[in-house]
PDB file of N, CA and C in Angstrom:
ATOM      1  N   UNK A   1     -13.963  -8.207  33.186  1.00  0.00           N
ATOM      2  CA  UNK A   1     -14.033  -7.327  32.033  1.00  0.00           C
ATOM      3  C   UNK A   1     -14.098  -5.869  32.443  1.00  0.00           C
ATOM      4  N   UNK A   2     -14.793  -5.205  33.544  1.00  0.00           N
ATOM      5  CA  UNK A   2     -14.808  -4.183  33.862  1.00  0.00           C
ATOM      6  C   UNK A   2     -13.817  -3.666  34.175  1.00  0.00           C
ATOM      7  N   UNK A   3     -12.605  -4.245  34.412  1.00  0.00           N
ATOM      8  CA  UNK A   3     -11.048  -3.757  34.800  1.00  0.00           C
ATOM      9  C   UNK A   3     -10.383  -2.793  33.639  1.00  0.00           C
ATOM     10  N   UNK A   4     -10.969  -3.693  32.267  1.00  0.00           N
ATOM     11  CA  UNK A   4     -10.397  -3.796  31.228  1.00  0.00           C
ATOM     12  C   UNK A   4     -10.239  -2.243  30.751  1.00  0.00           C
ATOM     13  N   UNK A   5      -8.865  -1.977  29.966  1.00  0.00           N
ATOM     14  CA  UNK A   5      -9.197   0.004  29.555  1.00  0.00           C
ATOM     15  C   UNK A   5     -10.067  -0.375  28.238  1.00  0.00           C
ATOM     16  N   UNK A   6     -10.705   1.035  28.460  1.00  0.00           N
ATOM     17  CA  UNK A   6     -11.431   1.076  26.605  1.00  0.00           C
ATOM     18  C   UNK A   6     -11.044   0.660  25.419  1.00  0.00           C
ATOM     19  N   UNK A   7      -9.813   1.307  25.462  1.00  0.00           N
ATOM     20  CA  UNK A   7      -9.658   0.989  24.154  1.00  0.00           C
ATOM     21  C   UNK A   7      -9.180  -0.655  23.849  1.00  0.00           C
ATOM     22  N   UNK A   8      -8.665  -1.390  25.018  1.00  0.00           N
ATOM     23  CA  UNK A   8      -8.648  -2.590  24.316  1.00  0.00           C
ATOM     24  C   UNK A   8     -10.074  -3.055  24.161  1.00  0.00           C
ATOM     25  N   UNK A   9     -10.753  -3.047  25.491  1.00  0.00           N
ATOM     26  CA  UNK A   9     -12.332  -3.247  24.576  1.00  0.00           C
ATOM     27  C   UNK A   9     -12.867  -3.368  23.425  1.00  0.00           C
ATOM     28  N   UNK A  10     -12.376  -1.885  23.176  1.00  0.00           N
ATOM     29  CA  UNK A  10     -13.064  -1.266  21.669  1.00  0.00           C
ATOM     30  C   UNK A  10     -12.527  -2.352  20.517  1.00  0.00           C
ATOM     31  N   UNK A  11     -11.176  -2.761  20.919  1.00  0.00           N
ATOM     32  CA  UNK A  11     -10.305  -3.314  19.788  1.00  0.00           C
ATOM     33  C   UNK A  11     -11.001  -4.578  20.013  1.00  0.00           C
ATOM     34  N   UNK A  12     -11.775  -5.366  20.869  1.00  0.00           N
ATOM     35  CA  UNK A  12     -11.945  -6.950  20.571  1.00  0.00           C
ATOM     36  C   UNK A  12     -12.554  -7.365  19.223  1.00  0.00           C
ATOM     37  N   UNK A  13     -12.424  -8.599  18.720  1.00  0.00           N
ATOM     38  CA  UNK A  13     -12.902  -8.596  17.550  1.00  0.00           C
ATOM     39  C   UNK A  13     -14.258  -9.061  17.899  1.00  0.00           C
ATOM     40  N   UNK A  14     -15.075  -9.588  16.327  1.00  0.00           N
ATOM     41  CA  UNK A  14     -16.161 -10.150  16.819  1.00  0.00           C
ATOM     42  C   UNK A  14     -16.326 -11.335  17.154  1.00  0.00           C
ATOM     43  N   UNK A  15     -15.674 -12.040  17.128  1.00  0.00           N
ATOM     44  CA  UNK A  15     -15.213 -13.282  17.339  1.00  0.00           C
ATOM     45  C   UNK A  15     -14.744 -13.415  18.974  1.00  0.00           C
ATOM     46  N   UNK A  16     -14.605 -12.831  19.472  1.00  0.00           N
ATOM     47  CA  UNK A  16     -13.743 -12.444  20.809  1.00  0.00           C
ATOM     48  C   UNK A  16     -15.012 -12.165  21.950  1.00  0.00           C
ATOM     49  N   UNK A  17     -15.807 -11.239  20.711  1.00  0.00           N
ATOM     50  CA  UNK A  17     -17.403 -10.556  21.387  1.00  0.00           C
ATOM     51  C   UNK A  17     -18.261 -11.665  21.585  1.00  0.00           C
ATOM     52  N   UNK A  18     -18.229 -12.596  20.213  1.00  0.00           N
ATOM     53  CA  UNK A  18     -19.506 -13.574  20.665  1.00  0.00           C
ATOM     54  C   UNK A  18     -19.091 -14.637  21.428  1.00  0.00           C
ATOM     55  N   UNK A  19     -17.886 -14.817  22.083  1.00  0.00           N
ATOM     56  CA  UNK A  19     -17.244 -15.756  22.909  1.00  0.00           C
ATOM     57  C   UNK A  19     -17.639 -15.573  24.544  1.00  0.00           C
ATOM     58  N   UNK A  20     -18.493 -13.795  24.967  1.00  0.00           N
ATOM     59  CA  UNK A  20     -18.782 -13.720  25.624  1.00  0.00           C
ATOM     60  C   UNK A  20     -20.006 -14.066  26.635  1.00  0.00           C
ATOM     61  N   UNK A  21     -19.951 -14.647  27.861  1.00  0.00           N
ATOM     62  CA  UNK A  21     -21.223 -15.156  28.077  1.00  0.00           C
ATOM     63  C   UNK A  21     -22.073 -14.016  28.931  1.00  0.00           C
ATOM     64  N   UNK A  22     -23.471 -14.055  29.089  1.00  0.00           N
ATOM     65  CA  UNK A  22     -24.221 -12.940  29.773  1.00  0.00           C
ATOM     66  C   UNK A  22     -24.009 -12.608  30.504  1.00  0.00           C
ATOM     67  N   UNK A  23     -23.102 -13.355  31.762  1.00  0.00           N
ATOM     68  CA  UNK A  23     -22.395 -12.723  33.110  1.00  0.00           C
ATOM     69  C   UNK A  23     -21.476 -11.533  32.709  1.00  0.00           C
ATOM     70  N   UNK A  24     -20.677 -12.137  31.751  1.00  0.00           N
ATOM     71  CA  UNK A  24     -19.776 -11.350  31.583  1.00  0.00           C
ATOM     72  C   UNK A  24     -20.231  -9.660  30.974  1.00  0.00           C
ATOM     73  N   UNK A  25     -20.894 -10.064  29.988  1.00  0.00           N
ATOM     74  CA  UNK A  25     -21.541  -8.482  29.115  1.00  0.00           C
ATOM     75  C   UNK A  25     -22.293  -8.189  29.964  1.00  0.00           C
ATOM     76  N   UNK A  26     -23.246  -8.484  31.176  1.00  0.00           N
ATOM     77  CA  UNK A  26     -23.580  -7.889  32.058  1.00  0.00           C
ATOM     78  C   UNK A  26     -22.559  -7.227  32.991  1.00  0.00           C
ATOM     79  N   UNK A  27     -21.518  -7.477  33.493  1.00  0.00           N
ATOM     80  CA  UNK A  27     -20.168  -7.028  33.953  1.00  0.00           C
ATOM     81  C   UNK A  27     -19.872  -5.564  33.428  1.00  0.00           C
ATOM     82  N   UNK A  28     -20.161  -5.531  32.131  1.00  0.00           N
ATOM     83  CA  UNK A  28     -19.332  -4.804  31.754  1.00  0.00           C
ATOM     84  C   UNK A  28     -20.035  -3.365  32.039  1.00  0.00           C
ATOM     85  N   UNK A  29     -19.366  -2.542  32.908  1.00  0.00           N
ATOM     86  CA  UNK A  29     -19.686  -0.623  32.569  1.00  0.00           C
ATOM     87  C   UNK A  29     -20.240  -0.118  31.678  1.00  0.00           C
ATOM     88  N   UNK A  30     -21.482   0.679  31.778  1.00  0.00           N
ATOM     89  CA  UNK A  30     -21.820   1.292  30.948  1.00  0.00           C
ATOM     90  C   UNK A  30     -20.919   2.393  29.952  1.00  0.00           C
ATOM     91  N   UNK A  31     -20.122   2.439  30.640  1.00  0.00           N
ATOM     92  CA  UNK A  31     -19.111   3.507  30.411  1.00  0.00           C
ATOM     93  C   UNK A  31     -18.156   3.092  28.953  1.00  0.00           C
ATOM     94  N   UNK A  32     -17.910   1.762  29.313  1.00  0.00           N
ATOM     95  CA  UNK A  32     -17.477   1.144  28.063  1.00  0.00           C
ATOM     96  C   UNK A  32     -18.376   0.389  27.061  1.00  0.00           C
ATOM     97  N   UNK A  33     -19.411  -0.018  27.388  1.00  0.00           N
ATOM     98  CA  UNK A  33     -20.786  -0.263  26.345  1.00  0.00           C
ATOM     99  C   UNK A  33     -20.599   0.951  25.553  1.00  0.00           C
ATOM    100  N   UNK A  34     -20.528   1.923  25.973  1.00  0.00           N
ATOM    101  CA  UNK A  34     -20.591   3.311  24.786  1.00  0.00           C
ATOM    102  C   UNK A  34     -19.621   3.550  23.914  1.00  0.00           C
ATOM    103  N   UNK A  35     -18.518   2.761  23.815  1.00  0.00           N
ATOM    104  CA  UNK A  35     -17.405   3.165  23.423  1.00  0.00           C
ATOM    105  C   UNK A  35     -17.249   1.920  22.036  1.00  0.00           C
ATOM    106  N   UNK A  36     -18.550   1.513  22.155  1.00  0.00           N
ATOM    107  CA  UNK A  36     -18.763   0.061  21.512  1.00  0.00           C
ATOM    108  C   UNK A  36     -18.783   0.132  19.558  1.00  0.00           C
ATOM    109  N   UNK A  37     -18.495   0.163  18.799  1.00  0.00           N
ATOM    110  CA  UNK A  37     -19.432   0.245  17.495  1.00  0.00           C
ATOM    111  C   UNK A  37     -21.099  -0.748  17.223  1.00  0.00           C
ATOM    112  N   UNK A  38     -21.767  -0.125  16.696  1.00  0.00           N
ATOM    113  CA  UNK A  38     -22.776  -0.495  16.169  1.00  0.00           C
ATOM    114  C   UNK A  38     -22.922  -2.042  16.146  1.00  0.00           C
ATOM    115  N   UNK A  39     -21.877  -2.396  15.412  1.00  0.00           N
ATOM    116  CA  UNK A  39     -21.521  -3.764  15.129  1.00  0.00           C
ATOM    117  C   UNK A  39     -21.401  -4.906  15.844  1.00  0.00           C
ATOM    118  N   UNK A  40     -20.451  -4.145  17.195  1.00  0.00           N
ATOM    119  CA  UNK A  40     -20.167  -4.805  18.060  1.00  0.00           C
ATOM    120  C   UNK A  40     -21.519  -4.777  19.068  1.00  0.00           C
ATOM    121  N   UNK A  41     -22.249  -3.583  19.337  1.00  0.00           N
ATOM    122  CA  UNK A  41     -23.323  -3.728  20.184  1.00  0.00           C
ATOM    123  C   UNK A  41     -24.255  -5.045  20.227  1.00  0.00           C
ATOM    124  N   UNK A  42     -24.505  -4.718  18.725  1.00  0.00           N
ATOM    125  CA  UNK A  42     -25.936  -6.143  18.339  1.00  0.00           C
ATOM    126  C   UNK A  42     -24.954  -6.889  18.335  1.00  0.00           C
ATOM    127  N   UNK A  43     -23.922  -7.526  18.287  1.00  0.00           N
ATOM    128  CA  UNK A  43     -23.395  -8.772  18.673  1.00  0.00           C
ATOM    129  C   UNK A  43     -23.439  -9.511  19.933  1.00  0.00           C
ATOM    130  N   UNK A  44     -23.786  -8.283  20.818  1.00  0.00           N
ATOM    131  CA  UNK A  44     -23.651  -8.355  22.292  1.00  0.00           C
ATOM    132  C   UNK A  44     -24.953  -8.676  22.736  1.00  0.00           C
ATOM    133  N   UNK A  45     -25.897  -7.961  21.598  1.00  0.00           N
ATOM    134  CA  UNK A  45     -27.474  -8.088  21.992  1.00  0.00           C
ATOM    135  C   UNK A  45     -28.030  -9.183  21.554  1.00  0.00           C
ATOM    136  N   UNK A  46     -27.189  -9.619  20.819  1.00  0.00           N
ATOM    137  CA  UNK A  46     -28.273 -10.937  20.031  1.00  0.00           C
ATOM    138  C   UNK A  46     -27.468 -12.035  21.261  1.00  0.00           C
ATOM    139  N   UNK A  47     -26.454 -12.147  22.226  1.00  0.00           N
ATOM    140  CA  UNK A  47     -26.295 -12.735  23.137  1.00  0.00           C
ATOM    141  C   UNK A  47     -27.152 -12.748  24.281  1.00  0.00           C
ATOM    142  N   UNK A  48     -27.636 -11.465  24.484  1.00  0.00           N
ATOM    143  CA  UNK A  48     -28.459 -11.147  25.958  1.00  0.00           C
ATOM    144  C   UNK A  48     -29.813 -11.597  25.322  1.00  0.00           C
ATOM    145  N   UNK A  49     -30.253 -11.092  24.155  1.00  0.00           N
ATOM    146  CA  UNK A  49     -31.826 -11.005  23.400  1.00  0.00           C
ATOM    147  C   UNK A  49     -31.806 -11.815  22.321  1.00  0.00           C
ATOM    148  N   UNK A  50     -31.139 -13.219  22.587  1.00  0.00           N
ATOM    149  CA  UNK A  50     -31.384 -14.244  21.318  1.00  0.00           C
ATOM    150  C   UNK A  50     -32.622 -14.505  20.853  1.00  0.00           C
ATOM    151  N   UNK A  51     -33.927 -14.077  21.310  1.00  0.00           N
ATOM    152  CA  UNK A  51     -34.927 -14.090  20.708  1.00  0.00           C
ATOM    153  C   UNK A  51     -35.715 -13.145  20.573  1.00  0.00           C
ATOM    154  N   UNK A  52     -35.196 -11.871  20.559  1.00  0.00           N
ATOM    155  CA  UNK A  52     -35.729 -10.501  19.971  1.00  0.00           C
ATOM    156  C   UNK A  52     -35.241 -10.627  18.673  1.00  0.00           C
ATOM    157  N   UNK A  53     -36.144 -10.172  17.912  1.00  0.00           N
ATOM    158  CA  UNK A  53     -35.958  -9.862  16.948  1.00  0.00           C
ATOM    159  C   UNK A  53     -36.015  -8.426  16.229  1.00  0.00           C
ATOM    160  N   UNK A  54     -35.280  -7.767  15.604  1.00  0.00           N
ATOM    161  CA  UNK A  54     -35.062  -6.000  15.260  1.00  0.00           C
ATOM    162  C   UNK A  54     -35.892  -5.920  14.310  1.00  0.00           C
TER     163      UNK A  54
END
């Protein structure tokens, strides 16, 4: 995933996002975590922090 350019990143859906496993969203650059929407973030977080609750 870290290969990957931004903007396809940016474009994954959410469906695409929650398909990801923790290796992988750990993989990924901070650089492109930022480039993330809102939406897509907590999708990512409720993967890493399935039992945090906001």
């Amino acid at each position: 995933l870290s290969s990957l350019p931004k903007e396809v990143f940016k474009s994954f859906t959410n469906d695409q996002l929650q398909n990801l496993n923790i290796e992988q969203i750990k993989s990924i650059p901070t650089g492109l975590l930022s480039a993330l929407s809102g939406k897509q973030m907590s999708i990512l977080n409720q993967i890493l922090y399935p039992f945090k609750t906001s």
